[in-house]
N, C-alpha and C. Protein backbone atom coordinates (compact mmCIF):
# COMPACT_ATOMS: atom_id res chain seq x y z
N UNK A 1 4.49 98.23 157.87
CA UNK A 1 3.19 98.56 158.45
C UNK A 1 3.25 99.96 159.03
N UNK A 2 2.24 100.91 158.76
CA UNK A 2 2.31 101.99 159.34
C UNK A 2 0.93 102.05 160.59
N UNK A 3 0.88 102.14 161.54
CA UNK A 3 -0.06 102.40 162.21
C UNK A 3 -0.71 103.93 161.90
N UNK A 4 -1.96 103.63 161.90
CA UNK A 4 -3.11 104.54 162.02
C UNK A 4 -3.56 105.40 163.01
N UNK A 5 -3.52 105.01 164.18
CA UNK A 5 -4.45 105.19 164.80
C UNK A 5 -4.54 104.29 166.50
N UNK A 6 -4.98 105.08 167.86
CA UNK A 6 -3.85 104.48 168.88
C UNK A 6 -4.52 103.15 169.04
N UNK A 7 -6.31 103.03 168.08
CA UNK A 7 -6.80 101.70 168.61
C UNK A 7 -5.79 100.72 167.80
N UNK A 8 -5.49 100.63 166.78
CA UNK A 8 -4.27 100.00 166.18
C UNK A 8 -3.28 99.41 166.94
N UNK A 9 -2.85 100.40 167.09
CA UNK A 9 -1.30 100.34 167.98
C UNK A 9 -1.50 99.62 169.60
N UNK A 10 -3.09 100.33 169.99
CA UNK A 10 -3.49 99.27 171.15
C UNK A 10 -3.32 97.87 170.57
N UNK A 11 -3.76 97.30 169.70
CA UNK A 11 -4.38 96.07 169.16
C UNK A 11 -3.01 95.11 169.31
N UNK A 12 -1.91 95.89 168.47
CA UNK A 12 -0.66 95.34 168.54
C UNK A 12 -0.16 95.27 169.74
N UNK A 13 -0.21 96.36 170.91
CA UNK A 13 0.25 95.98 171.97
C UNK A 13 -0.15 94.67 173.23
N UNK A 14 -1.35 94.64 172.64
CA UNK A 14 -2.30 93.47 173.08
C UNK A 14 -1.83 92.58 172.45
N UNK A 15 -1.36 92.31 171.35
CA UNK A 15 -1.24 91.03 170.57
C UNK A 15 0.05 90.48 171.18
N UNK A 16 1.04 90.83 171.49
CA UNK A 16 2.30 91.10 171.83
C UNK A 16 2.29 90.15 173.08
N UNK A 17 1.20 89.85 174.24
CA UNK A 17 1.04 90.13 175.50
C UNK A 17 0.85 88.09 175.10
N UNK A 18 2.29 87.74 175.93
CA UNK A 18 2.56 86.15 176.11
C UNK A 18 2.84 85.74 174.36
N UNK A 19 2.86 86.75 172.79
CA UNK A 19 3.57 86.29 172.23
C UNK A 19 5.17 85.84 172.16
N UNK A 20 5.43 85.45 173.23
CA UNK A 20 6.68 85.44 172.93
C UNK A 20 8.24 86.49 173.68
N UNK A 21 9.05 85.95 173.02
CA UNK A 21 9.97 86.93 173.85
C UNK A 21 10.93 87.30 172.72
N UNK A 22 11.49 88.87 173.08
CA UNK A 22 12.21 89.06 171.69
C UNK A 22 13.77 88.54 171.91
N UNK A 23 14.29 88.55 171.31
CA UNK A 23 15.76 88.17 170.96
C UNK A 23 16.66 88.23 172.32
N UNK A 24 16.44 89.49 172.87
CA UNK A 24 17.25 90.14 173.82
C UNK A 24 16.61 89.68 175.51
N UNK A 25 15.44 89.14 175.10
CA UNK A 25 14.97 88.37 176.37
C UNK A 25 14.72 87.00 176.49
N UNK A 26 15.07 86.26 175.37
CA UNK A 26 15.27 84.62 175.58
C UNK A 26 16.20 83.77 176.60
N UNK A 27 15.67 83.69 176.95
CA UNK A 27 16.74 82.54 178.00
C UNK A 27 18.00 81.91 177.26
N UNK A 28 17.76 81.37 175.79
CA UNK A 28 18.64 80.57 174.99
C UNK A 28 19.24 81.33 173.99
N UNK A 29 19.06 83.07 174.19
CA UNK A 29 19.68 83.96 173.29
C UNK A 29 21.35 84.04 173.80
N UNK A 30 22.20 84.64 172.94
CA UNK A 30 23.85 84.93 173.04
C UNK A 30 23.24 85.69 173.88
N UNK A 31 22.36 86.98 174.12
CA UNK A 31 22.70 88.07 175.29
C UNK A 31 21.95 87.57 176.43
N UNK A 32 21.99 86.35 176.98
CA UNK A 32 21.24 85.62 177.71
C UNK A 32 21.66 86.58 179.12
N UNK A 33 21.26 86.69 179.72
CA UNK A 33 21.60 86.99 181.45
C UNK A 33 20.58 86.51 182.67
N UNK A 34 20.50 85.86 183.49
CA UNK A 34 20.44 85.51 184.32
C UNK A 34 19.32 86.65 184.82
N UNK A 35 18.15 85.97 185.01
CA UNK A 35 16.76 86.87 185.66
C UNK A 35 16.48 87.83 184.47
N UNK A 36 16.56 87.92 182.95
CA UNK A 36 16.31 89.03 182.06
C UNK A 36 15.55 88.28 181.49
N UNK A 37 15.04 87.03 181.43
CA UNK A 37 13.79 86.90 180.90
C UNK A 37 11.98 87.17 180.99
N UNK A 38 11.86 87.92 179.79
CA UNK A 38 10.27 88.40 180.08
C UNK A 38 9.75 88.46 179.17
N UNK A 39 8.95 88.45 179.20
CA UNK A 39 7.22 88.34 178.00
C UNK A 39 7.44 89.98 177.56
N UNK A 40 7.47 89.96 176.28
CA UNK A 40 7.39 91.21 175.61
C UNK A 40 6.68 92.16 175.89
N UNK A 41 5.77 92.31 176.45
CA UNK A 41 4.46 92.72 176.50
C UNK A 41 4.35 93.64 177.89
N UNK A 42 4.91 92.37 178.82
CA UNK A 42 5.09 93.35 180.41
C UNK A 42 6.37 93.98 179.93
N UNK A 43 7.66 93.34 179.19
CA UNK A 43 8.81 94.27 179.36
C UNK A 43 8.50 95.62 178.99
N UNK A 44 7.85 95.68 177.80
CA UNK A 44 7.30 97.29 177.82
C UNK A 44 6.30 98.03 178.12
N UNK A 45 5.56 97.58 179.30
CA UNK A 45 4.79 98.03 180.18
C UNK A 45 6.06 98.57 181.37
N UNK A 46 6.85 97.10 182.08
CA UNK A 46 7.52 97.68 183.07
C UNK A 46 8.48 98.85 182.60
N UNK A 47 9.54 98.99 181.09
CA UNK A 47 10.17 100.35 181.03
C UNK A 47 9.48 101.27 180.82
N UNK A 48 8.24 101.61 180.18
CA UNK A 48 7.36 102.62 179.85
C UNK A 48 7.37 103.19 181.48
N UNK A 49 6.93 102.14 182.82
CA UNK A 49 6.61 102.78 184.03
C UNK A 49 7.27 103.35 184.77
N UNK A 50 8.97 102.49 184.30
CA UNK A 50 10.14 103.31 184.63
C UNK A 50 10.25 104.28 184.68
N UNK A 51 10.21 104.78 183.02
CA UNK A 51 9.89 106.29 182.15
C UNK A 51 9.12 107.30 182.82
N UNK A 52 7.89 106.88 182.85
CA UNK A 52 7.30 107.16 183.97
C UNK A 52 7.40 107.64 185.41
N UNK A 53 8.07 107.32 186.06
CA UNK A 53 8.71 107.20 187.03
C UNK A 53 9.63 108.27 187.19
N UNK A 54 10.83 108.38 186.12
CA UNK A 54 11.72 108.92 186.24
C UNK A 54 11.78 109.99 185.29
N UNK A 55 10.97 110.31 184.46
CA UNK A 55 10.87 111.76 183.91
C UNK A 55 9.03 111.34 183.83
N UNK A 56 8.32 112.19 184.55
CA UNK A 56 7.01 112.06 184.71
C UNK A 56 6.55 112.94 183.27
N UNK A 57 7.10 113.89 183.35
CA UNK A 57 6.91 114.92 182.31
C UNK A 57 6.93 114.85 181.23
N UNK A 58 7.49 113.99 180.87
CA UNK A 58 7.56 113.24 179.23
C UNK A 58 7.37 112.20 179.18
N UNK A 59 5.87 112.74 178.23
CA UNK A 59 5.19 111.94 177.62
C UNK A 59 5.80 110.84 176.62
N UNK A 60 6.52 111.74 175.60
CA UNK A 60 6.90 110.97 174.10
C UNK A 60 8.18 109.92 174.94
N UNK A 61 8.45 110.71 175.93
CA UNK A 61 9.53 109.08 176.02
C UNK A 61 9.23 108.01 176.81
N UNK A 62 8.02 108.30 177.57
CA UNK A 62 7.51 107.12 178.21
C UNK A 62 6.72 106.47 177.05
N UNK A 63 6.26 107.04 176.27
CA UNK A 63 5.58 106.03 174.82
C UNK A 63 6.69 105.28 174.15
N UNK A 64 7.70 105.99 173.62
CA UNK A 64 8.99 105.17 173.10
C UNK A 64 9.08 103.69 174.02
N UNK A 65 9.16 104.13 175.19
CA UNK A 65 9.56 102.96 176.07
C UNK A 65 8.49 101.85 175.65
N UNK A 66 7.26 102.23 176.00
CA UNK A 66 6.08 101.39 175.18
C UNK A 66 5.76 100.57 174.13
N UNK A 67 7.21 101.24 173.37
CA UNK A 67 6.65 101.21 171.42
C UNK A 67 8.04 100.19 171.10
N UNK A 68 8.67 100.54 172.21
CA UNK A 68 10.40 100.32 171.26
C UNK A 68 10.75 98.76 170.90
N UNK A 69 9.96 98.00 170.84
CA UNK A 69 10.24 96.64 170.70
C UNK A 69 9.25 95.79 170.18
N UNK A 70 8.44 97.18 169.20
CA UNK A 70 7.15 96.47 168.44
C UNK A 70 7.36 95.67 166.96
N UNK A 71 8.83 96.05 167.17
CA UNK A 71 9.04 96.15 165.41
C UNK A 71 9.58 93.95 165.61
N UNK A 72 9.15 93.49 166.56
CA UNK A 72 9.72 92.27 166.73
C UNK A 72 8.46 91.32 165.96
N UNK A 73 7.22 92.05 166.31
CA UNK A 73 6.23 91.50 166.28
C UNK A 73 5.49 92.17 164.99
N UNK A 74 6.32 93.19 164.11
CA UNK A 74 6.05 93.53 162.85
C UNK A 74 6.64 92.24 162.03
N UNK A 75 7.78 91.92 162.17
CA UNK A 75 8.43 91.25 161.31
C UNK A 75 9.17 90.10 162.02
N UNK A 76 8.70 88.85 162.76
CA UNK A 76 8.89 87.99 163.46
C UNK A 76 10.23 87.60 162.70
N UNK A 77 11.42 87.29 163.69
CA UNK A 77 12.03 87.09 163.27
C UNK A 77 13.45 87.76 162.86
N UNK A 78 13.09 89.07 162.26
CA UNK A 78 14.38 89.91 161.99
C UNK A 78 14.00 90.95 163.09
N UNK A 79 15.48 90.84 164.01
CA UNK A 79 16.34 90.85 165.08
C UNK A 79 17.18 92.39 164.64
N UNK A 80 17.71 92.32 163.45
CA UNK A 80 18.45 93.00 162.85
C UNK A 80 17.66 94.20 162.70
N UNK A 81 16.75 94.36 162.35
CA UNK A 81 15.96 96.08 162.00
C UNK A 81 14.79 96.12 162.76
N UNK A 82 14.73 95.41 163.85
CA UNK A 82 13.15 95.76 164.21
C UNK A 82 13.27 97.32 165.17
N UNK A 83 14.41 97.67 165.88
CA UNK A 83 14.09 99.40 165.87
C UNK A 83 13.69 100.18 164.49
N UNK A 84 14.24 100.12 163.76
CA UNK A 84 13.44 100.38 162.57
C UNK A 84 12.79 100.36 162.13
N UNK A 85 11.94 98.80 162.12
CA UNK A 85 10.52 98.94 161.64
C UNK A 85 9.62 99.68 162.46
N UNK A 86 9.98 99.83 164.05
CA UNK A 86 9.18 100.15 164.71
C UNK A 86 8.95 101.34 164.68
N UNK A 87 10.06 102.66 164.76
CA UNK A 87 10.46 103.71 164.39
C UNK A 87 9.19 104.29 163.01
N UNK A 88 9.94 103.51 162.53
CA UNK A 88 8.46 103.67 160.87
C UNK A 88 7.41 103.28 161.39
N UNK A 89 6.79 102.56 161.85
CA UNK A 89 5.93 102.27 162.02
C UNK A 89 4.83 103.27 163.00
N UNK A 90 5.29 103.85 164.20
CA UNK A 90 4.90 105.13 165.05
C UNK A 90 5.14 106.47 164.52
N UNK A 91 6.05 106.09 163.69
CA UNK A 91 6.51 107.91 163.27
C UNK A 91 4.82 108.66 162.64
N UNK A 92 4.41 108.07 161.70
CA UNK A 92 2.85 108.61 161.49
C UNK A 92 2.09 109.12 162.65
N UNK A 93 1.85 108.11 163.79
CA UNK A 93 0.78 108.47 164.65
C UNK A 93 1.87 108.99 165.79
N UNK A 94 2.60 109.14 166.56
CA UNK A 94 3.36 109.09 167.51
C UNK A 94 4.02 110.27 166.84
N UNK A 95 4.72 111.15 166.14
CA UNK A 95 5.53 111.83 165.70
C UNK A 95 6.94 111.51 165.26
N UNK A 96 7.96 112.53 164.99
CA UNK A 96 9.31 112.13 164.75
C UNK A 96 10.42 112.09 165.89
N UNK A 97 9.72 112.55 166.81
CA UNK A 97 10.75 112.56 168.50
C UNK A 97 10.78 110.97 169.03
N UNK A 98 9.20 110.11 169.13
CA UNK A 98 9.06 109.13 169.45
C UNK A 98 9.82 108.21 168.30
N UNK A 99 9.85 108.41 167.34
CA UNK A 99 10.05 107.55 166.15
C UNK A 99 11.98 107.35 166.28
N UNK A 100 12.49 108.83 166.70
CA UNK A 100 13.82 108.80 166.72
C UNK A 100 14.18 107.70 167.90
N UNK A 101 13.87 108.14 169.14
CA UNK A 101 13.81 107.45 170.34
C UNK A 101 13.72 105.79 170.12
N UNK A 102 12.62 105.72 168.99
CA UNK A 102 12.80 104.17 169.13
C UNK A 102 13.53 103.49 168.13
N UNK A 103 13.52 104.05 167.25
CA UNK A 103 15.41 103.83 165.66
C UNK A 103 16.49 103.39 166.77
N UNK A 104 16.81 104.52 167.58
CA UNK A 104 18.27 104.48 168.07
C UNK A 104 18.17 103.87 169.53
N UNK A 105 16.96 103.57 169.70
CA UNK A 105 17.13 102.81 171.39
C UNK A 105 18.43 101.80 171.44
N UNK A 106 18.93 101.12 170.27
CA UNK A 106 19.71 100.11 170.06
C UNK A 106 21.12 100.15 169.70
N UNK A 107 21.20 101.69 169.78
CA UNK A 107 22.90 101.92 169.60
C UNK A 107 23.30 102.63 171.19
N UNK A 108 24.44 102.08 171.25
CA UNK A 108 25.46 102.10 172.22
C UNK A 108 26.31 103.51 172.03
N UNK A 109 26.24 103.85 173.51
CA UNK A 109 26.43 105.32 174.17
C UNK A 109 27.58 105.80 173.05
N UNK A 110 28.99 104.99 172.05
CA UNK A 110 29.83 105.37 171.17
C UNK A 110 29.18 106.02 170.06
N UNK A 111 28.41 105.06 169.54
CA UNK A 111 27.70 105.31 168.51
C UNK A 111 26.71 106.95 168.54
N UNK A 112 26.18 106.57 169.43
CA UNK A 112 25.33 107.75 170.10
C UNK A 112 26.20 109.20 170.15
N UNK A 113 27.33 108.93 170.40
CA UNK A 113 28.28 109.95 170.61
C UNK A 113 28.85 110.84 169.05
N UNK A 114 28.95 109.48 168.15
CA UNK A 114 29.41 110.04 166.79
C UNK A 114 28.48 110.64 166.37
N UNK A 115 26.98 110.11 166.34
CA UNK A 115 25.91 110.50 165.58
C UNK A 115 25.88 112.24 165.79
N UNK A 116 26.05 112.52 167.32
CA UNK A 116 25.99 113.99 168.13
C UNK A 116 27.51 114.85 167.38
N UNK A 117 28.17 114.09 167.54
CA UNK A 117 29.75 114.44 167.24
C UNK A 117 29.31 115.07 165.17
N UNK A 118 28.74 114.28 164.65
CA UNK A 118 28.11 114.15 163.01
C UNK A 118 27.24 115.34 162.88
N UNK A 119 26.61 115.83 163.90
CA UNK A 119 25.41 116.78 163.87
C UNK A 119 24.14 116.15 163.28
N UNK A 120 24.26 114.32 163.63
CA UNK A 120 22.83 114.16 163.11
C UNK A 120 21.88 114.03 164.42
N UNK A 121 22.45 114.16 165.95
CA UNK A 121 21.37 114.50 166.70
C UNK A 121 21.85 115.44 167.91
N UNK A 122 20.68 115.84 168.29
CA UNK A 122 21.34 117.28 169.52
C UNK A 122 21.32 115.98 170.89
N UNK A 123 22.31 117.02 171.57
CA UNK A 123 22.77 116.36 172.67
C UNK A 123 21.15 115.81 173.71
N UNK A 124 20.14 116.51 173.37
CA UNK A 124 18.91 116.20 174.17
C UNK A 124 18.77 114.74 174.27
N UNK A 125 18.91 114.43 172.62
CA UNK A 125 18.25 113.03 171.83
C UNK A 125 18.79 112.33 172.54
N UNK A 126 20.31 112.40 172.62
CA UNK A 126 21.38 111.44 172.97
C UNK A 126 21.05 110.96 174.21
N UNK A 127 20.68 111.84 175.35
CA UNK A 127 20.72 111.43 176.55
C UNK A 127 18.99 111.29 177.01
N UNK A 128 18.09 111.59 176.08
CA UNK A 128 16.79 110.88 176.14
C UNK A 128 16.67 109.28 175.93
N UNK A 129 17.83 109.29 174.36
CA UNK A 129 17.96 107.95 174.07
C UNK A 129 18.78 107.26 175.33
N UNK A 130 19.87 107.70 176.23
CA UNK A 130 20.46 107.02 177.23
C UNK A 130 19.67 106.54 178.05
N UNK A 131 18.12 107.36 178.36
CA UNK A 131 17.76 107.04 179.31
C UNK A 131 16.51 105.85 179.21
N UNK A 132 16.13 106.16 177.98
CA UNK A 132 15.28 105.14 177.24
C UNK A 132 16.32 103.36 177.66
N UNK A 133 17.39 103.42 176.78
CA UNK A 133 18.05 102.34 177.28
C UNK A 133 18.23 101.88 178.50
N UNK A 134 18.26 102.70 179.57
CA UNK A 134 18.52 102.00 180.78
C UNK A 134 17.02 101.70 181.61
N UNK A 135 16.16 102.68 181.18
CA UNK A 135 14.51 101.77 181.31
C UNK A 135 14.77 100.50 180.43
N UNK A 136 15.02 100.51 179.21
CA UNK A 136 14.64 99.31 178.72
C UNK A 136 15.61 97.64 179.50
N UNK A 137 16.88 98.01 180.34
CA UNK A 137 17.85 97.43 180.63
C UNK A 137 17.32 96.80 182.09
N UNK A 138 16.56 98.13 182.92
CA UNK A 138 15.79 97.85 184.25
C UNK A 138 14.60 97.21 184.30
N UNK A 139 13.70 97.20 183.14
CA UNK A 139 12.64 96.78 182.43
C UNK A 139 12.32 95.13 182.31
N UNK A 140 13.63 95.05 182.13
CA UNK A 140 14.19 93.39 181.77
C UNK A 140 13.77 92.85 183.54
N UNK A 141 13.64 93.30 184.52
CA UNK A 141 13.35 92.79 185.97
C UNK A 141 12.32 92.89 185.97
N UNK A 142 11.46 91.36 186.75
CA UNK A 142 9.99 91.46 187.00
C UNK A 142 9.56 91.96 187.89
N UNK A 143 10.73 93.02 189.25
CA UNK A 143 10.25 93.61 190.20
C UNK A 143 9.98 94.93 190.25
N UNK A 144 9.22 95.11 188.69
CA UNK A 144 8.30 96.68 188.97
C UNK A 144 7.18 96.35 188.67
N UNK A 145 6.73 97.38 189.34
CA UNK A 145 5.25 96.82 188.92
C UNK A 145 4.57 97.91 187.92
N UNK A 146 4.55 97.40 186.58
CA UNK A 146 3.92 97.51 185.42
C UNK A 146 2.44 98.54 185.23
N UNK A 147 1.81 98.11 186.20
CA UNK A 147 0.59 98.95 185.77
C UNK A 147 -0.06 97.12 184.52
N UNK A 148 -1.04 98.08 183.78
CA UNK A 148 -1.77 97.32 182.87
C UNK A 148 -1.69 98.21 181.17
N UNK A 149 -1.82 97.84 180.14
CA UNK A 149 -1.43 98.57 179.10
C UNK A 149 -2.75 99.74 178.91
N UNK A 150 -4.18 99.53 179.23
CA UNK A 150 -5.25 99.80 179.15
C UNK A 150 -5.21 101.46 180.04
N UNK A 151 -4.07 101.22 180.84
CA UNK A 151 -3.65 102.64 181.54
C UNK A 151 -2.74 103.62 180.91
N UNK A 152 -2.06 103.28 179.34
CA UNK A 152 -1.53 104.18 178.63
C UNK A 152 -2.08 104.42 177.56
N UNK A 153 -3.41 104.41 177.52
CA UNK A 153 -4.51 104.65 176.18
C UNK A 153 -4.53 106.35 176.15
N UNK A 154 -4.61 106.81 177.32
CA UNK A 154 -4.77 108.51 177.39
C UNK A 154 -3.45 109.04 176.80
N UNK A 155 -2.15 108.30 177.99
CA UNK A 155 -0.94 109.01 177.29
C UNK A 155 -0.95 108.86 175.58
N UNK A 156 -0.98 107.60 175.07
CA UNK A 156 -0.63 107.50 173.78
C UNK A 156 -1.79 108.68 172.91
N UNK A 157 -3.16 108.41 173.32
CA UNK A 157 -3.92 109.56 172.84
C UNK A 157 -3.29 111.18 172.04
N UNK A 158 -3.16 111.08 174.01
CA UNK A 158 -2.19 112.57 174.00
C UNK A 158 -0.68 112.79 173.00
N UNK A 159 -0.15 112.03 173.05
CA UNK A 159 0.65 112.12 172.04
C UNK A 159 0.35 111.81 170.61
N UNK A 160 -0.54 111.11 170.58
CA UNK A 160 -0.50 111.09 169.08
C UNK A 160 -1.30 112.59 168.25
N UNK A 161 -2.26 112.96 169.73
CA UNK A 161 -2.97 114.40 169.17
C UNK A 161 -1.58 115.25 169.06
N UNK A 162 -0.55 115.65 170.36
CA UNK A 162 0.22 116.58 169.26
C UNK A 162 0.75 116.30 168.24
N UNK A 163 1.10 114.82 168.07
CA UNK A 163 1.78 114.48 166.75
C UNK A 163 0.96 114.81 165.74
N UNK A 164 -0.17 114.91 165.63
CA UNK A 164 -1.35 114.89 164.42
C UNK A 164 -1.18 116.58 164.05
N UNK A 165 -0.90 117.50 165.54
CA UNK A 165 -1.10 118.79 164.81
C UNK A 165 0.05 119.35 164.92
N UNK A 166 1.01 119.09 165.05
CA UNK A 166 2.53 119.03 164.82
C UNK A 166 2.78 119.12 162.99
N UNK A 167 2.45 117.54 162.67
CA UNK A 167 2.75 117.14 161.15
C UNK A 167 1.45 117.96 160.58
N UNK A 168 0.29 118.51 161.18
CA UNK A 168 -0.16 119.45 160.49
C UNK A 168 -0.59 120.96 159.93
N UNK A 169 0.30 121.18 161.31
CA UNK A 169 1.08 122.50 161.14
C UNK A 169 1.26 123.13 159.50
N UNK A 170 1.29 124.55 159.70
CA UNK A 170 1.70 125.04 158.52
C UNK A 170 3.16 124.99 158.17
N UNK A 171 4.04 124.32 158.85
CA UNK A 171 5.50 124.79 158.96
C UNK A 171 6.17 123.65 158.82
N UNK A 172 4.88 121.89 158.62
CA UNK A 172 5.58 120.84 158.36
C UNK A 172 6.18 120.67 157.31
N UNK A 173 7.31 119.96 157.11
CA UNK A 173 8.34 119.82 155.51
C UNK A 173 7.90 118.61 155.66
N UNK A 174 7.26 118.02 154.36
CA UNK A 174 6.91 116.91 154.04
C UNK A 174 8.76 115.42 153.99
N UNK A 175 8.21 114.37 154.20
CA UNK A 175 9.50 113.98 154.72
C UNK A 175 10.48 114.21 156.36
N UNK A 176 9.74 115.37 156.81
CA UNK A 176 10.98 115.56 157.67
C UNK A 176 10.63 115.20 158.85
């Protein structure tokens, strides 16, 4: 699924809201922990506010935080690629910064390290993506208070307008 458009991507984030819980927040999952269960829906409301919170200034990574666990509710069920689907799925409307952010939300600070070590990402990514993870890790607690999703309609706006004239730039490489 590629999203269009942020009423879209609203639609899905609404849909999301008491579907369920993903893998990593089940009570009866292997990564079970004690108080980490939450409704999909606030968990990425509460890390988005984190994000928020703690780098006010960026936009694209408080959306990642938003986005990064959509790909559960693309493809119910597979656990295994849903940063990925999700990744694909925003990279159109959201750009390729948000899209990276939410691919790699799911690899561990080693991994993260080779990828940098490989030259497939600059040290920025790495520690945007660090910080993405530990919103998403603090996120997992029901003692922030969230906001409502209807309050990140502007941010996502805003990002998806530079993403729109970003990829339509004279200087975009198709693919990249």
């Amino acid at each position: 699924m590629e999203l269009r458009n942020v009423a879209e991507l609203m639609d899905l984030l609404h849909a999301c809201r008491g579907g369920g819980q993903t893998r990593e927040h089940r009570r009866d999952g292997p990564d079970h922990r004690p108080g980490t269960c939450a409704d999909a829906h606030d968990h990425a409301l509460r890390t988005a506010a984190l994000l928020r919170r703690g780098r006010p200034a960026d936009k694209e990574l408080q959306v990642a935080g938003l986005v990064h666990a959509i790909g559960h509710f693309l493809r119910p069920g597979d656990d295994t690629s849903h940063a990925d689907l999700a990744g694909e799925a925003v990279r159109p409307l959201l750009g390729e910064r948000v899209a990276h952010l939410v691919r790699l939300h799911v690899l561990g600070p080693d991994d993260l390290v080779r990828l940098h070590a490989g030259g497939w990402v600059d040290a920025g990514l790495v520690d945007d993506v660090l910080t993405l993870r530990q919103a998403d890790e603090a996120g997992r607690s029901a003692g922030v208070d969230a906001g409502v999703l209807e309050d990140w309609r502007t941010v996502l706006e805003l990002v998806a307008d530079r993403a729109g004239r970003v990829s339509a730039g004279p200087h975009h490489l198709p693919g990249a």
